[in-house]
Protein backbone atom coordinates (compact mmCIF):
# COMPACT_ATOMS: atom_id res chain seq x y z
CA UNK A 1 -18.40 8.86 -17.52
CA UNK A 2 -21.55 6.34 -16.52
CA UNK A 3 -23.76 8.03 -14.47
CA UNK A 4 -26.19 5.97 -11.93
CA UNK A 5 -28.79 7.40 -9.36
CA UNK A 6 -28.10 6.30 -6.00
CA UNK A 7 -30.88 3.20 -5.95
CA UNK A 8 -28.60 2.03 -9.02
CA UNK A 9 -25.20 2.81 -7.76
CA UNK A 10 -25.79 1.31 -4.09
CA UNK A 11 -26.72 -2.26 -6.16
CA UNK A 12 -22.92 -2.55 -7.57
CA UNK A 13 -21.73 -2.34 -3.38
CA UNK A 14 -20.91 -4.94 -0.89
CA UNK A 15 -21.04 -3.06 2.31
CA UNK A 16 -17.92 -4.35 3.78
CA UNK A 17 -16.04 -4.83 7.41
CA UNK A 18 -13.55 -7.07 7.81
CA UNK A 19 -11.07 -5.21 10.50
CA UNK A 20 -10.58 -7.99 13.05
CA UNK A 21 -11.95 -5.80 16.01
CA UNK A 22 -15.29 -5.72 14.59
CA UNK A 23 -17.52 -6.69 17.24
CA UNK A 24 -21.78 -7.27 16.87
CA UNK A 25 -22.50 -3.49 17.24
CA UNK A 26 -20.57 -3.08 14.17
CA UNK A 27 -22.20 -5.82 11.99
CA UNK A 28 -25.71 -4.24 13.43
CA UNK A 29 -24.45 -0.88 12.10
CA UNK A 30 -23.38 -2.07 8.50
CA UNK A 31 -26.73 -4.61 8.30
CA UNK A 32 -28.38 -1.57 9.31
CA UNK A 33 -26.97 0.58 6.81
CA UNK A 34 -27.42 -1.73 3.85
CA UNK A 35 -31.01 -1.80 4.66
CA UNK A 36 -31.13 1.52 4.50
CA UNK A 37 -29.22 2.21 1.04
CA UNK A 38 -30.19 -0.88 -0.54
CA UNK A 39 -26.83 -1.93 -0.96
CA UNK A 40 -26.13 -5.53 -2.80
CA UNK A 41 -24.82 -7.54 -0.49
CA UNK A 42 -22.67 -7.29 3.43
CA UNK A 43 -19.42 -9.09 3.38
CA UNK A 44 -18.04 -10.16 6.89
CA UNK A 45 -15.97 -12.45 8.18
CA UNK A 46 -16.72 -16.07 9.13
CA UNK A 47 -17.71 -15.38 12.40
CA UNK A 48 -20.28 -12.74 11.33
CA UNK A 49 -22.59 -14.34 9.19
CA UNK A 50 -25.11 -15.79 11.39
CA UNK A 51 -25.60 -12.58 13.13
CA UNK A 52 -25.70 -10.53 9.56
CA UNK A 53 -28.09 -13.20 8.18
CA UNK A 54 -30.36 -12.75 11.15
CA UNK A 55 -30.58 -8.86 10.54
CA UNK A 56 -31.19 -9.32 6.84
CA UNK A 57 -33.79 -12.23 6.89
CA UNK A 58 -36.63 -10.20 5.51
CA UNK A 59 -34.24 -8.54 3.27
CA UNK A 60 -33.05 -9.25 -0.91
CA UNK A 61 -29.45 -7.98 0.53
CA UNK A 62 -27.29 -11.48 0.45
CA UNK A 63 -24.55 -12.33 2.81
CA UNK A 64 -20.94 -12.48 1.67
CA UNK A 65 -18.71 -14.19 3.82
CA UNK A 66 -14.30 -14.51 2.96
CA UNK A 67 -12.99 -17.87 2.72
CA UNK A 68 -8.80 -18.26 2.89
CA UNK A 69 -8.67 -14.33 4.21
CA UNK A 70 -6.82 -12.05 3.91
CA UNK A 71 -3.38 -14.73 2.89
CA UNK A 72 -5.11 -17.85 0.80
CA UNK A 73 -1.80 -19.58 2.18
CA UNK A 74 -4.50 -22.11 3.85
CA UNK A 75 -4.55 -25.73 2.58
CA UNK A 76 -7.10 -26.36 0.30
CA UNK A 77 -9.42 -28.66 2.65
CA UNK A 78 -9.25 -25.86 5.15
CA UNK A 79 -10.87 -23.41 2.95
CA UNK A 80 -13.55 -26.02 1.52
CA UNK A 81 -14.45 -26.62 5.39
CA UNK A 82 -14.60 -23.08 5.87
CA UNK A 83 -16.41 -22.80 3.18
CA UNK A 84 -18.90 -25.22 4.16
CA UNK A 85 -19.80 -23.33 7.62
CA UNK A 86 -20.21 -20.10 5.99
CA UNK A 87 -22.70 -21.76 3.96
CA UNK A 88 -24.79 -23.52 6.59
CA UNK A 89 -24.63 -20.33 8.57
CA UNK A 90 -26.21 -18.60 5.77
CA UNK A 91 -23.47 -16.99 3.47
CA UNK A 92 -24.80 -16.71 -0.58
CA UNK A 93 -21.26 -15.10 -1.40
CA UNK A 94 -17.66 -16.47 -1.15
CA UNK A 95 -14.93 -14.55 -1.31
CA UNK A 96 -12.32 -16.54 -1.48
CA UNK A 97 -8.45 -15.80 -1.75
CA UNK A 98 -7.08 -18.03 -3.79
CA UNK A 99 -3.48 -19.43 -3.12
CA UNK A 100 -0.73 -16.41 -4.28
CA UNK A 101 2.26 -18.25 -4.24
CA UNK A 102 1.12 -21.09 -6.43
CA UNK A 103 -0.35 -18.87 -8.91
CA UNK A 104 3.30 -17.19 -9.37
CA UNK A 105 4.49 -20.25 -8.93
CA UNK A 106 2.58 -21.12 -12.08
CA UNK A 107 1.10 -24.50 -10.54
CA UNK A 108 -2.73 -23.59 -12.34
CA UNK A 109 -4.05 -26.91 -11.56
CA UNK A 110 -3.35 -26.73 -7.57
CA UNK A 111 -5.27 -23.66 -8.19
CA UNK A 112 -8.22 -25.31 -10.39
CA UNK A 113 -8.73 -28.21 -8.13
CA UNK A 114 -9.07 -25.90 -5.41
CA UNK A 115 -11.86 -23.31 -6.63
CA UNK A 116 -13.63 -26.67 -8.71
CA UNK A 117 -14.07 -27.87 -5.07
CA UNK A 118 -15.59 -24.49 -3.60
CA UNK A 119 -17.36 -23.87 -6.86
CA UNK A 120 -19.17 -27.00 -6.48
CA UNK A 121 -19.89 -26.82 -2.86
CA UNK A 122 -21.37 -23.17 -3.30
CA UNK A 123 -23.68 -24.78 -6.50
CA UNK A 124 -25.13 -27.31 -3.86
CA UNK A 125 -26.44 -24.17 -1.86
CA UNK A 126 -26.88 -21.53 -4.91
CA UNK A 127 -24.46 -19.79 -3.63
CA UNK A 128 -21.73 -17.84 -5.52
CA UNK A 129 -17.93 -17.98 -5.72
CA UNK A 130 -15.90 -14.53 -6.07
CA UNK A 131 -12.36 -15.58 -6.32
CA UNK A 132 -10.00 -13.12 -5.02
CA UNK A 133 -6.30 -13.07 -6.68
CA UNK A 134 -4.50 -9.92 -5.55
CA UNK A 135 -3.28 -8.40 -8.17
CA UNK A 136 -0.99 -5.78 -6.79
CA UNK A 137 1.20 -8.78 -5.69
CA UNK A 138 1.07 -10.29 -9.90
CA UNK A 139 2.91 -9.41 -13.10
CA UNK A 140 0.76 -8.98 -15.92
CA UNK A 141 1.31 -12.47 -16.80
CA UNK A 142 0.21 -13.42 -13.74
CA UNK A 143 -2.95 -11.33 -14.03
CA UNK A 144 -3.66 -13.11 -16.80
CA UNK A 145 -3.30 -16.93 -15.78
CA UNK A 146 -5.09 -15.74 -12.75
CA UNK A 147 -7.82 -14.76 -14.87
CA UNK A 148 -7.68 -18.24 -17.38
CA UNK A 149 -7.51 -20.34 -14.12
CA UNK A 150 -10.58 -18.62 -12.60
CA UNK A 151 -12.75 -19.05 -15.73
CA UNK A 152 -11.93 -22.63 -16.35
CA UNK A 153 -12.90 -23.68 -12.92
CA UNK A 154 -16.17 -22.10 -13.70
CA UNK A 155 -16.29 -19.57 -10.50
CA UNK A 156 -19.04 -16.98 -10.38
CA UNK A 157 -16.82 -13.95 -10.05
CA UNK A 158 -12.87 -12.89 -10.18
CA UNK A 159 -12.09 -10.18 -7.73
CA UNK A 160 -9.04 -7.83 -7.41
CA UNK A 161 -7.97 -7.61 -3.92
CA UNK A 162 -8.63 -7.91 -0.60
CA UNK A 163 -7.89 -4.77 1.12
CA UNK A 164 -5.22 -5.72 3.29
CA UNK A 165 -2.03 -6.03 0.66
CA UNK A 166 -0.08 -3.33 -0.78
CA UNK A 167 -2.78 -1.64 -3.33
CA UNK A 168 -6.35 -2.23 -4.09
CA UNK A 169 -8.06 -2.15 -6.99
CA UNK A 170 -6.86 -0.36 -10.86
CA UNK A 171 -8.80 0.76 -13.89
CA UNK A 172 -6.30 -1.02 -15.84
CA UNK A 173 -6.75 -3.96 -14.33
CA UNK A 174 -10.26 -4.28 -14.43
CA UNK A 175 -9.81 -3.50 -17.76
CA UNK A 176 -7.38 -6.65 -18.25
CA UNK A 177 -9.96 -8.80 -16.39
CA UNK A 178 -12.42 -7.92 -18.40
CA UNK A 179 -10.53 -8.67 -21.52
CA UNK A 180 -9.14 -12.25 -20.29
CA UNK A 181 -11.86 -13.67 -18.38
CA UNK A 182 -14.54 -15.73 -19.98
CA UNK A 183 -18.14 -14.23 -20.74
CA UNK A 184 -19.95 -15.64 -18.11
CA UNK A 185 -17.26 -14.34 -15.44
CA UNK A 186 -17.96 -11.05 -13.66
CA UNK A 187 -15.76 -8.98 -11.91
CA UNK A 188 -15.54 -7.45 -8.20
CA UNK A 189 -13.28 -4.30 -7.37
CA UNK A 190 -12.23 -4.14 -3.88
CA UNK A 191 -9.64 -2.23 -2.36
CA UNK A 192 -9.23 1.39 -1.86
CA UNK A 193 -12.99 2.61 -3.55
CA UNK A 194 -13.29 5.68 -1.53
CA UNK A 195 -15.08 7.87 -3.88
CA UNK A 196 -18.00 7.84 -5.92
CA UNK A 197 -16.15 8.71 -8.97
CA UNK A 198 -13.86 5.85 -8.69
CA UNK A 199 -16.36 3.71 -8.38
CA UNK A 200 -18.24 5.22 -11.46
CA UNK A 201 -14.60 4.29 -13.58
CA UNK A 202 -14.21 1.35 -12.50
CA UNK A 203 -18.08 0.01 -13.43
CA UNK A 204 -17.58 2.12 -16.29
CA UNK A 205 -14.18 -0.24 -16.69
CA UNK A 206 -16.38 -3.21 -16.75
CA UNK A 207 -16.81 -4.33 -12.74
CA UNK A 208 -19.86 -5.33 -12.04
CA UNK A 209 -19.77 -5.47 -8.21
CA UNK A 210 -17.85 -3.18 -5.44
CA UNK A 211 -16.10 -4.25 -2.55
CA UNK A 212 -15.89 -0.80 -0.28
CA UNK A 213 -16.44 -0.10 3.32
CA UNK A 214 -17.03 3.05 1.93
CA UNK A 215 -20.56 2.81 0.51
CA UNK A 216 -22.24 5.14 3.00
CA UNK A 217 -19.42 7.88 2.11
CA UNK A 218 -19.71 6.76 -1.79
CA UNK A 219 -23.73 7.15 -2.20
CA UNK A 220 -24.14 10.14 -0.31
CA UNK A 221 -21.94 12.02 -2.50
CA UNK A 222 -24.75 11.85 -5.17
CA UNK A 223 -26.62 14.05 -2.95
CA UNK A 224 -24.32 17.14 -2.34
């Protein structure tokens, strides 16, 4: 298996809370804590960014914000507003669901139109796009047109799940990611990374970012 120090490990994480009862003590705690590990990035919700930005503002650590969470059901404007505030509040990162039932419904140009539009909107502010797809809701097939839809629209990222559905993130399926997406697409794991070796297989798998509100728990192993 991969091994990483803990400087090198805590760089794949985005310290992560989305529970809706997360209040500004929380956010303080998890800015906090990403100062202190030196984790990648913080992702929040929508209303959290400002406040995260402010704590990070003499920090490298970026602020990722979710756009269309946790459904994607929204209509496409919706999310490209969203998106827009997240960005003037001071996001870098969107992590945006993308629409579930179109993608089994195999409508892949709703789909492209809708991350082209966020795509280009995030370019405007350097920002990246992670576009979340859910995969323990897709067939195989689905997987992969997820995967062909997210590298034609040329987003930053393609990103397993987002916590809330029925199972997080696979080896296998970063492995199938990895193997359908385009060259200059990376890949986010999110959902269920509890452990440090987990997280070791699945960058060993070919993810090149974590999504875990785990990453205290996941670093600190290195030391026992």
């Amino acid at each position: 298996m991969i091994e990483l120090n803990n400087k090198e490990l805590a760089k794949y994480i985005d310290h992560t809370i989305l529970k809706p009862e997360a209040g500004k003590d929380d956010i303080a705690r998890l800015c906090q804590e990403a100062l202190q590990y030196g984790f990648a990035s913080v992702c929040v919700n929508p209303v959290n960014v400002a406040q995260a930005k402010e704590l990070l503002a003499e920090s490298d650590i970026v602020v990722a914000c979710v756009i269309g969470f946790p459904l994607g059901a929204n209509l496409p404007n919706v999310k490209f507003y969203e998106a827009g505030l997240a960005l003037l509040s001071g996001a870098k990162e969107l992590d945006m669901v993308l629409n579930i039932a179109e993608l089994k419904g195999g409508n892949l140009s709703y789909l492209q139109n809708e991350i082209v539009d966020i795509v280009e909107l995030a370019n405007q502010s350097e920002a990246i796009v992670k576009v979340i797809i859910e995969t323990s809701l897709l067939s195989e097939e689905e997987k992969i047109n997820a995967c062909k839809v997210v590298t034609y629209s040329n987003a930053h990222f393609i990103k397993t799940s987002t916590g809330f559905s029925s199972a997080g993130a696979t080896i296998e399926d970063i492995k199938l990611m990895r193997l359908n997406c385009g060259s200059k697409v990376k890949i986010k794991a999110s959902g269920g990374i509890k452990t440090r070796e987990f997280a070791l297989q699945l960058i060993e798998a070919g993810a090149d970012r974590l999504g875990t509100s785990a990453g205290v728990k996941i670093i600190e192993d290195g030391n026992l």
